[in-house]
Protein backbone atom coordinates (compact mmCIF):
# COMPACT_ATOMS: atom_id res chain seq x y z
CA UNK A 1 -51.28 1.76 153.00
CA UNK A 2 -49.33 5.02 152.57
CA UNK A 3 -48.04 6.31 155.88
CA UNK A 4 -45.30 8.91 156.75
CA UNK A 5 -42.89 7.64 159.64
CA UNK A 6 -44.56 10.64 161.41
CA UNK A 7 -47.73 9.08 161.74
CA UNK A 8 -46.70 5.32 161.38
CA UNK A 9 -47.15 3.57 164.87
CA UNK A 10 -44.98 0.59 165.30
CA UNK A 11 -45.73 -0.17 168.92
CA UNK A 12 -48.14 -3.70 169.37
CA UNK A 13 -49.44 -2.61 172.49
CA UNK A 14 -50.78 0.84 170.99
CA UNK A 15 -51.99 -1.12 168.21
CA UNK A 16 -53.97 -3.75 169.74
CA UNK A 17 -55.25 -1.02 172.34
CA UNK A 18 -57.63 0.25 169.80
CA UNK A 19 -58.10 -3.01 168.08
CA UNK A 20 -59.96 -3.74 171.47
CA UNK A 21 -61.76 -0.45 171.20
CA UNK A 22 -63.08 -0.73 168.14
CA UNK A 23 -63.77 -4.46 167.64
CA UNK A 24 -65.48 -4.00 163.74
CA UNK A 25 -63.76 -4.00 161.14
CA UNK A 26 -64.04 -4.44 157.29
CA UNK A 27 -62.69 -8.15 156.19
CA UNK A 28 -61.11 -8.34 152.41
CA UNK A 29 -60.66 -11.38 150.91
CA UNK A 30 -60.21 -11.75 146.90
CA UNK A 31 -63.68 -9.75 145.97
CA UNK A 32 -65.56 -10.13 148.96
CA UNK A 33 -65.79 -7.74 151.48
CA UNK A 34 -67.75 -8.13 155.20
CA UNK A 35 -68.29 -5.47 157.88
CA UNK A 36 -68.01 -7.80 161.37
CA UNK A 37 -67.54 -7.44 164.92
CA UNK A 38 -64.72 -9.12 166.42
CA UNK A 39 -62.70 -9.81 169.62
CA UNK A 40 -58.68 -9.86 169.79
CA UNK A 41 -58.05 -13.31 171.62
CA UNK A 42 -54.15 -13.00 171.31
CA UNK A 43 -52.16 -10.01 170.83
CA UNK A 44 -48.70 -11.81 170.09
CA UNK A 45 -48.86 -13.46 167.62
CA UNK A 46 -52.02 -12.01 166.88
CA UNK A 47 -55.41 -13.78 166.81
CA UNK A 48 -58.80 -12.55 166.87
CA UNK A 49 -62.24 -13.96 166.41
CA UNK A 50 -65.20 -13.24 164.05
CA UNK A 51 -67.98 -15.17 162.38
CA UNK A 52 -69.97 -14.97 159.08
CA UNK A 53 -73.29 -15.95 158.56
CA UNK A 54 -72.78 -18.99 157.12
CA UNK A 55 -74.63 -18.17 153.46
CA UNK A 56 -72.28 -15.39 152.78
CA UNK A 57 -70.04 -16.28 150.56
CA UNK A 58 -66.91 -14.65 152.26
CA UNK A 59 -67.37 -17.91 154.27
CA UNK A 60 -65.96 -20.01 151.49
CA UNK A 61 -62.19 -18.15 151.81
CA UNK A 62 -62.15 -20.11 155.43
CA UNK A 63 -59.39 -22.36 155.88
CA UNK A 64 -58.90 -21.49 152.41
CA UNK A 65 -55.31 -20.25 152.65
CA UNK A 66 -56.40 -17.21 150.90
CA UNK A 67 -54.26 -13.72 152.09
CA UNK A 68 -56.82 -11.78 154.29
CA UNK A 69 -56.92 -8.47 155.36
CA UNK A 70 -59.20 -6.60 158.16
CA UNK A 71 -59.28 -3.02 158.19
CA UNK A 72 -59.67 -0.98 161.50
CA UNK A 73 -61.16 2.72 161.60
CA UNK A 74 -60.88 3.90 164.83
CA UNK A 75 -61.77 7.36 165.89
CA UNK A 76 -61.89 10.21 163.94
CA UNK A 77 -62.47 14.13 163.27
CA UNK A 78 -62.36 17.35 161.66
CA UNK A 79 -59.41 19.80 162.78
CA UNK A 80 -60.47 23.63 161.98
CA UNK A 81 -57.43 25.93 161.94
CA UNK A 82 -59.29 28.09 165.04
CA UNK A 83 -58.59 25.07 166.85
CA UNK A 84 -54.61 25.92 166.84
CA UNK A 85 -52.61 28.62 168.80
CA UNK A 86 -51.27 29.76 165.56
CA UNK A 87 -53.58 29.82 162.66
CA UNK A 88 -51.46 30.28 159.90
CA UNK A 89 -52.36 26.94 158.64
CA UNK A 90 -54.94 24.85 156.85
CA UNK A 91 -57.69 22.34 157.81
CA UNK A 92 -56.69 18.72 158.49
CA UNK A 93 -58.73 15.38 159.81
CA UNK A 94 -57.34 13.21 162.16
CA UNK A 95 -57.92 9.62 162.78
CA UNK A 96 -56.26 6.32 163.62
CA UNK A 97 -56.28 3.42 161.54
CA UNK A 98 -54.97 -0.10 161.22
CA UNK A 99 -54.11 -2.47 158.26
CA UNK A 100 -53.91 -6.31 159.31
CA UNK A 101 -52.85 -9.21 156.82
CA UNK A 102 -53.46 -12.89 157.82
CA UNK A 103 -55.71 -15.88 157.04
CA UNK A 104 -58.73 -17.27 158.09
CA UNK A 105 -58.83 -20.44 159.81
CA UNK A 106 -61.62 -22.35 160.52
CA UNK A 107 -63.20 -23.82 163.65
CA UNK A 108 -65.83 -26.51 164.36
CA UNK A 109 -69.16 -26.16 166.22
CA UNK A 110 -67.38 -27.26 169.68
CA UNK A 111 -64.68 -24.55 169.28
CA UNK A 112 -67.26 -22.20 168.18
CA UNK A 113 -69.49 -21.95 170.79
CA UNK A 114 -67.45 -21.41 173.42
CA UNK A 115 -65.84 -18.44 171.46
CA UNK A 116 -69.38 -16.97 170.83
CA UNK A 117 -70.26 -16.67 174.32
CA UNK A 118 -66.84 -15.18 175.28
CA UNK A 119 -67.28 -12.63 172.41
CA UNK A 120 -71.11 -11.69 174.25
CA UNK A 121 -69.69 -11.43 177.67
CA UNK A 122 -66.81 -9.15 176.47
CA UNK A 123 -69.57 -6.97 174.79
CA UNK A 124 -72.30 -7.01 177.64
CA UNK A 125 -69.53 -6.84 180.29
CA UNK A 126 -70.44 -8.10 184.09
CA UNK A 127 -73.71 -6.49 184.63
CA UNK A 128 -75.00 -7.28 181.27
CA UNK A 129 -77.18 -9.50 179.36
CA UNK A 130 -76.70 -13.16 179.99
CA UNK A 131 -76.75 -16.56 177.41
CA UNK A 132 -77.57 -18.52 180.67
CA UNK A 133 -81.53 -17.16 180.44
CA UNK A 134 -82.02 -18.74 177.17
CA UNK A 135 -83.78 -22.40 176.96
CA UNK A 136 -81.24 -25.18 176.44
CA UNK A 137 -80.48 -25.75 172.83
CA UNK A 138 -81.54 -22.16 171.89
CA UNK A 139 -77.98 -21.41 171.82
CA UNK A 140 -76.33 -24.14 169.98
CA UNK A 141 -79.14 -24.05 167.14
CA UNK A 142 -78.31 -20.43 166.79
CA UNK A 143 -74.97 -21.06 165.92
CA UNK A 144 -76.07 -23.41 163.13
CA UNK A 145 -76.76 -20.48 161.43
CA UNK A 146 -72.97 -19.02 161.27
CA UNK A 147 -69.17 -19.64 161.06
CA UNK A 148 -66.68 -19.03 163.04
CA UNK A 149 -63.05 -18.56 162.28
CA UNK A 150 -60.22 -17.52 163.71
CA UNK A 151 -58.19 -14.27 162.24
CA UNK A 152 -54.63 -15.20 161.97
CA UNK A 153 -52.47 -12.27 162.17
CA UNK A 154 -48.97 -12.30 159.86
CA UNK A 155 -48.20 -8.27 159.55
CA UNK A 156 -49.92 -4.75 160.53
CA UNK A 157 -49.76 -1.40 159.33
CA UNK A 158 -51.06 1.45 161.67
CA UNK A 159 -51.77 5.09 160.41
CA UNK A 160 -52.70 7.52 163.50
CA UNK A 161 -52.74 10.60 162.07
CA UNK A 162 -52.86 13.14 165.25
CA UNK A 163 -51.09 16.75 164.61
CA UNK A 164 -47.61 15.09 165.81
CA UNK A 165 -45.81 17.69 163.69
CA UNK A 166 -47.30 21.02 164.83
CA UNK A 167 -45.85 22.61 167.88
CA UNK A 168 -46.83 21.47 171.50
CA UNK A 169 -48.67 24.66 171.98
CA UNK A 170 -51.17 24.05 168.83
CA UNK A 171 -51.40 20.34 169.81
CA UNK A 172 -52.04 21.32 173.63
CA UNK A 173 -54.99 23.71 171.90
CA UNK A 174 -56.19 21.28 169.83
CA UNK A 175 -57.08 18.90 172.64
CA UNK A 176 -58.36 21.18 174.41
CA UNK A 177 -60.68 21.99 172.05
CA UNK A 178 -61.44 18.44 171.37
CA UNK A 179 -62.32 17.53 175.24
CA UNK A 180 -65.39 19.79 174.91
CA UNK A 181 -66.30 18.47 171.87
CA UNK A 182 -69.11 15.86 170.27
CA UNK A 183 -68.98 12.47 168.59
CA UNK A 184 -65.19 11.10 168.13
CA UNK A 185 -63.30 14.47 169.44
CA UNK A 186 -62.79 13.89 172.82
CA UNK A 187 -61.81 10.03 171.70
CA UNK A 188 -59.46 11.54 169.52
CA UNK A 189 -58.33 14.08 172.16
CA UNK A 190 -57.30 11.02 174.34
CA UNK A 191 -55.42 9.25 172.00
CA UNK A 192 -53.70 12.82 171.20
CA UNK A 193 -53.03 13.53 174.88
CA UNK A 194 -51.25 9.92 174.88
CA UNK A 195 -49.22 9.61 171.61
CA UNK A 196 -48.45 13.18 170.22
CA UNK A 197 -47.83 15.18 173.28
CA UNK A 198 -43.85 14.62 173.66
CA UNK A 199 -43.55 12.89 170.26
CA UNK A 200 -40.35 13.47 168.27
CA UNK A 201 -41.96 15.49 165.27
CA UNK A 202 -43.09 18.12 167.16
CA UNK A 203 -41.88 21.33 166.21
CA UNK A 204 -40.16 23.24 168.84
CA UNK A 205 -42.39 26.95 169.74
CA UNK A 206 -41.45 30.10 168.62
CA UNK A 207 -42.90 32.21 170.45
């Protein structure tokens, strides 16, 4: 993935910050490709969780040895050049993104479960919908239907493309701008507010 060491973030923290916040991602393996949602169990190393139904045939790269990679979009949006302090520039988009290389390893039925139920409680969250209504079985003939694996994690690339070489003044405008705005802006606004304000690209103000 083509990055710039200005928008290159190293930091595993930062990284697996919006791994969490995302949690879908596109798996690549040889010539098959699979949109999933997924849960980070272990930052460091690296390890996260995902499942295929199991008559897709991505499932056969499991345990396979096969280099995988998941790719991350995070948020995103266009950046108009009324959204600066100076406007002698040109439109831009800025977004965050993250390339991870590992393997998929594979997991029986008894590891499965258990890491099904933790992936639904850390979508529905506390107050949230609950496995422990359903009928006993329900579950475990569910999970017939897919397979689990775990996402071994060997190397990362992260792209977060977020104005850190304009001046503080145009990035201080552009959120802003971006905290009274709609869909991904003020996500993107957040992530500027943390990682480009006080960065060492920006360029020092003029005037």
């Amino acid at each position: 993935m083509y990055i710039p060491d200005h928008f290159r973030c190293t930091d595993r923290d930062t990284v697996f910050d919006l791994l969490d916040e995302t949690m879908f991602g596109l798996f690549l393996t040889g010539e098959d490709a699979t949109w999933l949602p997924f849960i980070v169990l272990d930052r460091n190393p690296g390890q996260i969780f995902a499942h295929f139904a199991r008559s897709n045939p991505h499932a056969r790269h499991i345990g396979s040895g096969a280099e995988s990679t998941l790719m991350v979009q995070g948020p995103h949006c266009y950046i108009s050049p009324n959204q600066y302090r100076h406007q002698q520039t040109v439109p831009t988009w800025n977004f965050l993104a993250v390339q991870l290389k590992g393997r998929l390893i594979d997991l029986d039925q008894e590891q499965l479960i258990p890491l099904m139920k933790q992936q639904i409680e850390v979508y529905e969250g506390e107050e949230g919908w609950s496995y422990s209504g359903l009928e006993e079985g329900y579950f475990d003939r569910v999970t017939q239907g897919v397979v689990g694996f775990l996402f071994e994690i060997g190397s990362f690339d992260a792209k977060f493309k977020l104005n850190q070489k304009k001046r503080r003044s145009d990035q201080e405008s552009v959120i802003s701008s971006l905290k009274q705005g709609k869909g991904d802006e003020p996500e993107v606004a957040r992530w500027m507010q943390r990682l480009t304000l006080g960065n060492p690209f920006t360029k020092p103000d003029e005037d």
